[in-house]
C-alpha atoms as a PDB file:
ATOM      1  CA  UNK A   1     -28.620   4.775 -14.287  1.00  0.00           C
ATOM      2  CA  UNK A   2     -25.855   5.585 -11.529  1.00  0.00           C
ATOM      3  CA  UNK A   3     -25.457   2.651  -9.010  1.00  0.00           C
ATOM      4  CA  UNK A   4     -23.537   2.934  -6.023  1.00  0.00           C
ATOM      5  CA  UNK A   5     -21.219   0.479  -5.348  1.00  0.00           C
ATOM      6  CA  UNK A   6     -20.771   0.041  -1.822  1.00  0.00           C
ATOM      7  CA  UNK A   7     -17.331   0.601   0.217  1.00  0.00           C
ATOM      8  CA  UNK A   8     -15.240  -2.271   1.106  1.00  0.00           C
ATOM      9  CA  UNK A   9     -14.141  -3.215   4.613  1.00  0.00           C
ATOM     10  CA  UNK A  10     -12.963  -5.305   7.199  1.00  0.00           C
ATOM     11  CA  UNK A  11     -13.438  -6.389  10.428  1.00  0.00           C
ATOM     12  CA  UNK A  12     -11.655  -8.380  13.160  1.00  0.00           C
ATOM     13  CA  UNK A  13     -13.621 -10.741  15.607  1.00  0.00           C
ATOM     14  CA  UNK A  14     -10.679 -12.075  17.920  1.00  0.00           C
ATOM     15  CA  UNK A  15     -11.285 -14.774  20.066  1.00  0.00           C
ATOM     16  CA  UNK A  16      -9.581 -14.987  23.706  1.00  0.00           C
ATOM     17  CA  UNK A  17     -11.602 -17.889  25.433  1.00  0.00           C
ATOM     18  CA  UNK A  18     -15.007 -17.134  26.027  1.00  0.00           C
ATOM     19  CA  UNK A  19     -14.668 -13.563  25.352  1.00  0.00           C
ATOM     20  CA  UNK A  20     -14.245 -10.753  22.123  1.00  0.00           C
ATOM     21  CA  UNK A  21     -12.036  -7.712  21.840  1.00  0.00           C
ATOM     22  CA  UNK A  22     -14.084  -4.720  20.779  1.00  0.00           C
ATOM     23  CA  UNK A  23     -12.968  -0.855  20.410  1.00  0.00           C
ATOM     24  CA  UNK A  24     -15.298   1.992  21.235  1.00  0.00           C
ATOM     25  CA  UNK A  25     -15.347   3.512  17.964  1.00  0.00           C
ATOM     26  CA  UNK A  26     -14.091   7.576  18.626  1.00  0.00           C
ATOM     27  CA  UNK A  27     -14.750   8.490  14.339  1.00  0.00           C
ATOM     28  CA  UNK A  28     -17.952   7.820  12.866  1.00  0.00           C
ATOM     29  CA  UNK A  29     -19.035   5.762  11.081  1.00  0.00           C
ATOM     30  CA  UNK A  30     -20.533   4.104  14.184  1.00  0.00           C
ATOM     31  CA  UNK A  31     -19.108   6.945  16.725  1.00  0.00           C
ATOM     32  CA  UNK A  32     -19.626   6.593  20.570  1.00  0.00           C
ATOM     33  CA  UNK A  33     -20.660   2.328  20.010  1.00  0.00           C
ATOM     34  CA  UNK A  34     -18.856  -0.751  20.328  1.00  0.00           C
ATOM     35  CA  UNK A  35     -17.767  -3.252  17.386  1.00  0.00           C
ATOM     36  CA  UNK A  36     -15.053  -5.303  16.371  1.00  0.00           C
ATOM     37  CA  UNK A  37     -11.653  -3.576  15.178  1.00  0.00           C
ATOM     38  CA  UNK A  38     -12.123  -2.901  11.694  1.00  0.00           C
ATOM     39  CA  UNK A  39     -12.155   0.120   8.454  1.00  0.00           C
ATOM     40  CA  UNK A  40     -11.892   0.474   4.825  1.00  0.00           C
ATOM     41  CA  UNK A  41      -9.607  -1.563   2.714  1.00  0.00           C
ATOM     42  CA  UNK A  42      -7.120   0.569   1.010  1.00  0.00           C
ATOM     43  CA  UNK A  43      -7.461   0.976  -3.146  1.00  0.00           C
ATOM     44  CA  UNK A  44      -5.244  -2.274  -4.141  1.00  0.00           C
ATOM     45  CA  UNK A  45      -5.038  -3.681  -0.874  1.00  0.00           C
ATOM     46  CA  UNK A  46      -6.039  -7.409  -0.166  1.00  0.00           C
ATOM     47  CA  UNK A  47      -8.790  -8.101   2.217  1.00  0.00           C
ATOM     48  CA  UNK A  48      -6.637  -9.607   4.811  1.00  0.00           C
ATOM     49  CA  UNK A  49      -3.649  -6.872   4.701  1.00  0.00           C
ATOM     50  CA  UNK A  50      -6.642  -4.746   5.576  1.00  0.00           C
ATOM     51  CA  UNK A  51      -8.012  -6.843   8.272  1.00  0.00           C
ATOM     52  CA  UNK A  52      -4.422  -6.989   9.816  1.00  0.00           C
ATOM     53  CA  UNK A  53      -3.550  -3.420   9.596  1.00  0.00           C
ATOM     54  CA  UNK A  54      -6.675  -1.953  11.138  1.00  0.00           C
ATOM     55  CA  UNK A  55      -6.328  -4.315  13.804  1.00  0.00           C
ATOM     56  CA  UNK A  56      -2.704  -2.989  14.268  1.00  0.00           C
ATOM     57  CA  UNK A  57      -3.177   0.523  14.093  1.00  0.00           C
ATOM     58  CA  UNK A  58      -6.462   0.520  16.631  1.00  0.00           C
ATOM     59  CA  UNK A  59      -5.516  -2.202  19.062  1.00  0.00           C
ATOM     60  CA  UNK A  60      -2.069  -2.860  18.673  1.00  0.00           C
ATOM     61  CA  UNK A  61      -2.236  -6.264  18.353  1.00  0.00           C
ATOM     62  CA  UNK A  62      -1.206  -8.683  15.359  1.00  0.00           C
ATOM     63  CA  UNK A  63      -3.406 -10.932  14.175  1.00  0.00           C
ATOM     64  CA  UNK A  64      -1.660 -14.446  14.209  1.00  0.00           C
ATOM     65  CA  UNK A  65      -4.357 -17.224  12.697  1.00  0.00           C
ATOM     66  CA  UNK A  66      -7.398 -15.984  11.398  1.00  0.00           C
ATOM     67  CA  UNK A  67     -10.121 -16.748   8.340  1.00  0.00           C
ATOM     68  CA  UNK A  68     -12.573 -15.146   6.570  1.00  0.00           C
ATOM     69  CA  UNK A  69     -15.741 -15.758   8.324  1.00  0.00           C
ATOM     70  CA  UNK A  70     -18.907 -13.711   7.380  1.00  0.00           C
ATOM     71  CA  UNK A  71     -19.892 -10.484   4.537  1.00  0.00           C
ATOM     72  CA  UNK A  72     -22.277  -8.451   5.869  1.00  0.00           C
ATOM     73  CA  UNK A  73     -24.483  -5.599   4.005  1.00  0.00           C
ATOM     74  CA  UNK A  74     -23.907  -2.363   5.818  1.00  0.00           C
ATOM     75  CA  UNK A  75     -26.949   0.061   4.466  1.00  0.00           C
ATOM     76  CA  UNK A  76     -26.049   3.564   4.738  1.00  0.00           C
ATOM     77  CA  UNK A  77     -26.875   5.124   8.157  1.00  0.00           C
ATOM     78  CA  UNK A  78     -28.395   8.569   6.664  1.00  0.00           C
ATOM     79  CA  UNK A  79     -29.097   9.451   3.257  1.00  0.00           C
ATOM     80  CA  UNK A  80     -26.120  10.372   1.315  1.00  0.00           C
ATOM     81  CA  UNK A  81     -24.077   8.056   2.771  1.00  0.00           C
ATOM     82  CA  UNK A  82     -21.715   5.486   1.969  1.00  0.00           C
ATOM     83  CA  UNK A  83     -23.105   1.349   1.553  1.00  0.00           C
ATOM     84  CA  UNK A  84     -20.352  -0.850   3.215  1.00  0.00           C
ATOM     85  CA  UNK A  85     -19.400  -4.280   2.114  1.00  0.00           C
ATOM     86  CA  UNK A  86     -17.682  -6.164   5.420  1.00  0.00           C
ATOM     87  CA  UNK A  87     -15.485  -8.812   5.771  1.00  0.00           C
ATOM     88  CA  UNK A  88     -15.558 -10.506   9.231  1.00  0.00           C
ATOM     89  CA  UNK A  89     -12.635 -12.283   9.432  1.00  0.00           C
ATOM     90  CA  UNK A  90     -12.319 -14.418  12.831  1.00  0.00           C
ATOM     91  CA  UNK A  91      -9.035 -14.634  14.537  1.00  0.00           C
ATOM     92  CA  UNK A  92      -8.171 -16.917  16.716  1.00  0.00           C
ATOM     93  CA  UNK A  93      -4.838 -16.126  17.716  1.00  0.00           C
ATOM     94  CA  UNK A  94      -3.106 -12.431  18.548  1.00  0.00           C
ATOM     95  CA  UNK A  95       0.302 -10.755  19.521  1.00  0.00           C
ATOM     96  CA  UNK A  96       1.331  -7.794  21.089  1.00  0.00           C
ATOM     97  CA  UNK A  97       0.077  -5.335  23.719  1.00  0.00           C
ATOM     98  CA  UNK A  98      -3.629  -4.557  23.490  1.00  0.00           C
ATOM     99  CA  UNK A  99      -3.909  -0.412  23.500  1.00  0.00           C
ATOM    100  CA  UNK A 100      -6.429   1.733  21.947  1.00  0.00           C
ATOM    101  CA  UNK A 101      -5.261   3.815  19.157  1.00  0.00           C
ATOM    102  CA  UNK A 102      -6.460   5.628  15.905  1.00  0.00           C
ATOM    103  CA  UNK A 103     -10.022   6.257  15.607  1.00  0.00           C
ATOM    104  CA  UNK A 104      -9.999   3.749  18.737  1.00  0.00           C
ATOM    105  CA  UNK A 105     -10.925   5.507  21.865  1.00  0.00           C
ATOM    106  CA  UNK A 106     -11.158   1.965  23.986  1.00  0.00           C
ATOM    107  CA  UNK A 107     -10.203  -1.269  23.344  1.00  0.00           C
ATOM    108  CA  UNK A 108     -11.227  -4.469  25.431  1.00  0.00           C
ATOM    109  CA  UNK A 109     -12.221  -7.915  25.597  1.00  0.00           C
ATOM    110  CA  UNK A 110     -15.198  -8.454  26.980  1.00  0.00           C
ATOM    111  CA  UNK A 111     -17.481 -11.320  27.513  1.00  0.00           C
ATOM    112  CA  UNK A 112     -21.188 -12.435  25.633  1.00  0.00           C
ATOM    113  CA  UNK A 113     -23.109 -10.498  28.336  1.00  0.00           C
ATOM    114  CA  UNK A 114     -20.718  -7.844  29.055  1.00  0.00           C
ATOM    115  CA  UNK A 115     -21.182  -7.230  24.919  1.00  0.00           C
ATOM    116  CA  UNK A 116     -24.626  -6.927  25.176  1.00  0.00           C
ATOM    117  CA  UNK A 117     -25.203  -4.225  27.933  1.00  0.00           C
ATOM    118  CA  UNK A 118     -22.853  -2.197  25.811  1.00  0.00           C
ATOM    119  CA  UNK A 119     -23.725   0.062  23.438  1.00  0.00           C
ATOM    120  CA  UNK A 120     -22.849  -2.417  20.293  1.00  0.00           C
ATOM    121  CA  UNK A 121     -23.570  -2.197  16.487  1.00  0.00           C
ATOM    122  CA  UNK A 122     -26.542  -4.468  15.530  1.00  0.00           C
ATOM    123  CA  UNK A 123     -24.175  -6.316  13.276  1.00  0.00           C
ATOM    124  CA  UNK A 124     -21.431  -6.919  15.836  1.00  0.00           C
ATOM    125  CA  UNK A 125     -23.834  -8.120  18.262  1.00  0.00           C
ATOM    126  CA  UNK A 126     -25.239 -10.286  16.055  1.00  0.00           C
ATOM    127  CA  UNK A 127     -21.547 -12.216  15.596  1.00  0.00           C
ATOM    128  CA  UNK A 128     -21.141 -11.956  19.239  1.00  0.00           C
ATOM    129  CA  UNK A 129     -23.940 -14.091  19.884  1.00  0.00           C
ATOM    130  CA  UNK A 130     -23.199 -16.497  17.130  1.00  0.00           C
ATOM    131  CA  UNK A 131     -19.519 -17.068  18.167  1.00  0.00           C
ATOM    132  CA  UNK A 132     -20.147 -16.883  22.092  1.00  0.00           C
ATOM    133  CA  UNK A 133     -23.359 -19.370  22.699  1.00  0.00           C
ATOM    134  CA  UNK A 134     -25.225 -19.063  26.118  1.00  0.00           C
END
């Protein structure tokens, strides 16, 4: 029996007030929708190196104080694909000059209801809500 183990990866839910950053994802997975900054983890690499670097090389921003916050099942989106295991981490605090870069095409922060008339993966959303209450 052959079981697939799935992928790891990261995200980055930054916090800026009452609002989220989120990049409009240009690569697929998840092409053309919005969700936090975020990719594989690297063979070897920590969890948090990976959070940190993705965040770096799509927003250009450095994540400053942050903690692992949710794991989330990603099923594969056709068959054939790739299972992903994610880390949310949740940072409160970042650095630098926010631009969109890598497989990035935009990069904002953006408020609870401005998140949900986007175009937004189901599990983004669903942190969105749970860290920006009505």
């Amino acid at each position: 029996m052959n079981v697939k183990v799935p992928i790891k990866a990261v995200s980055a839910a930054c916090l800026s007030g009452d609002q989220v950053l989120l990049v409009l994802r240009g690569r697929a997975p998840a092409k053309d929708t919005y969700a936090f900054p975020g990719g594989r983890v690297e063979p070897g690499e920590e969890l948090a190196a990976a959070m940190r670097r993705e965040l770096k090389e799509e927003t250009g921003l450095d994540a400053r104080r942050y903690r692992a916050f949710r794991e989330v099942l990603l099923p594969a989106s056709e068959p054939g694909a790739d299972d992903f295991a994610l880390t949310v981490f949740l940072v409160h605090e970042t650095n630098g000059t926010l631009q969109a870069d890598d497989d990035a095409a935009e990069a904002r922060w953006v408020s609870r209801s401005q998140a949900e008339a986007l175009p937004v993966t189901p599990s983004t959303l669903a942190v969105v809500r749970e860290l920006l209450p009505d």
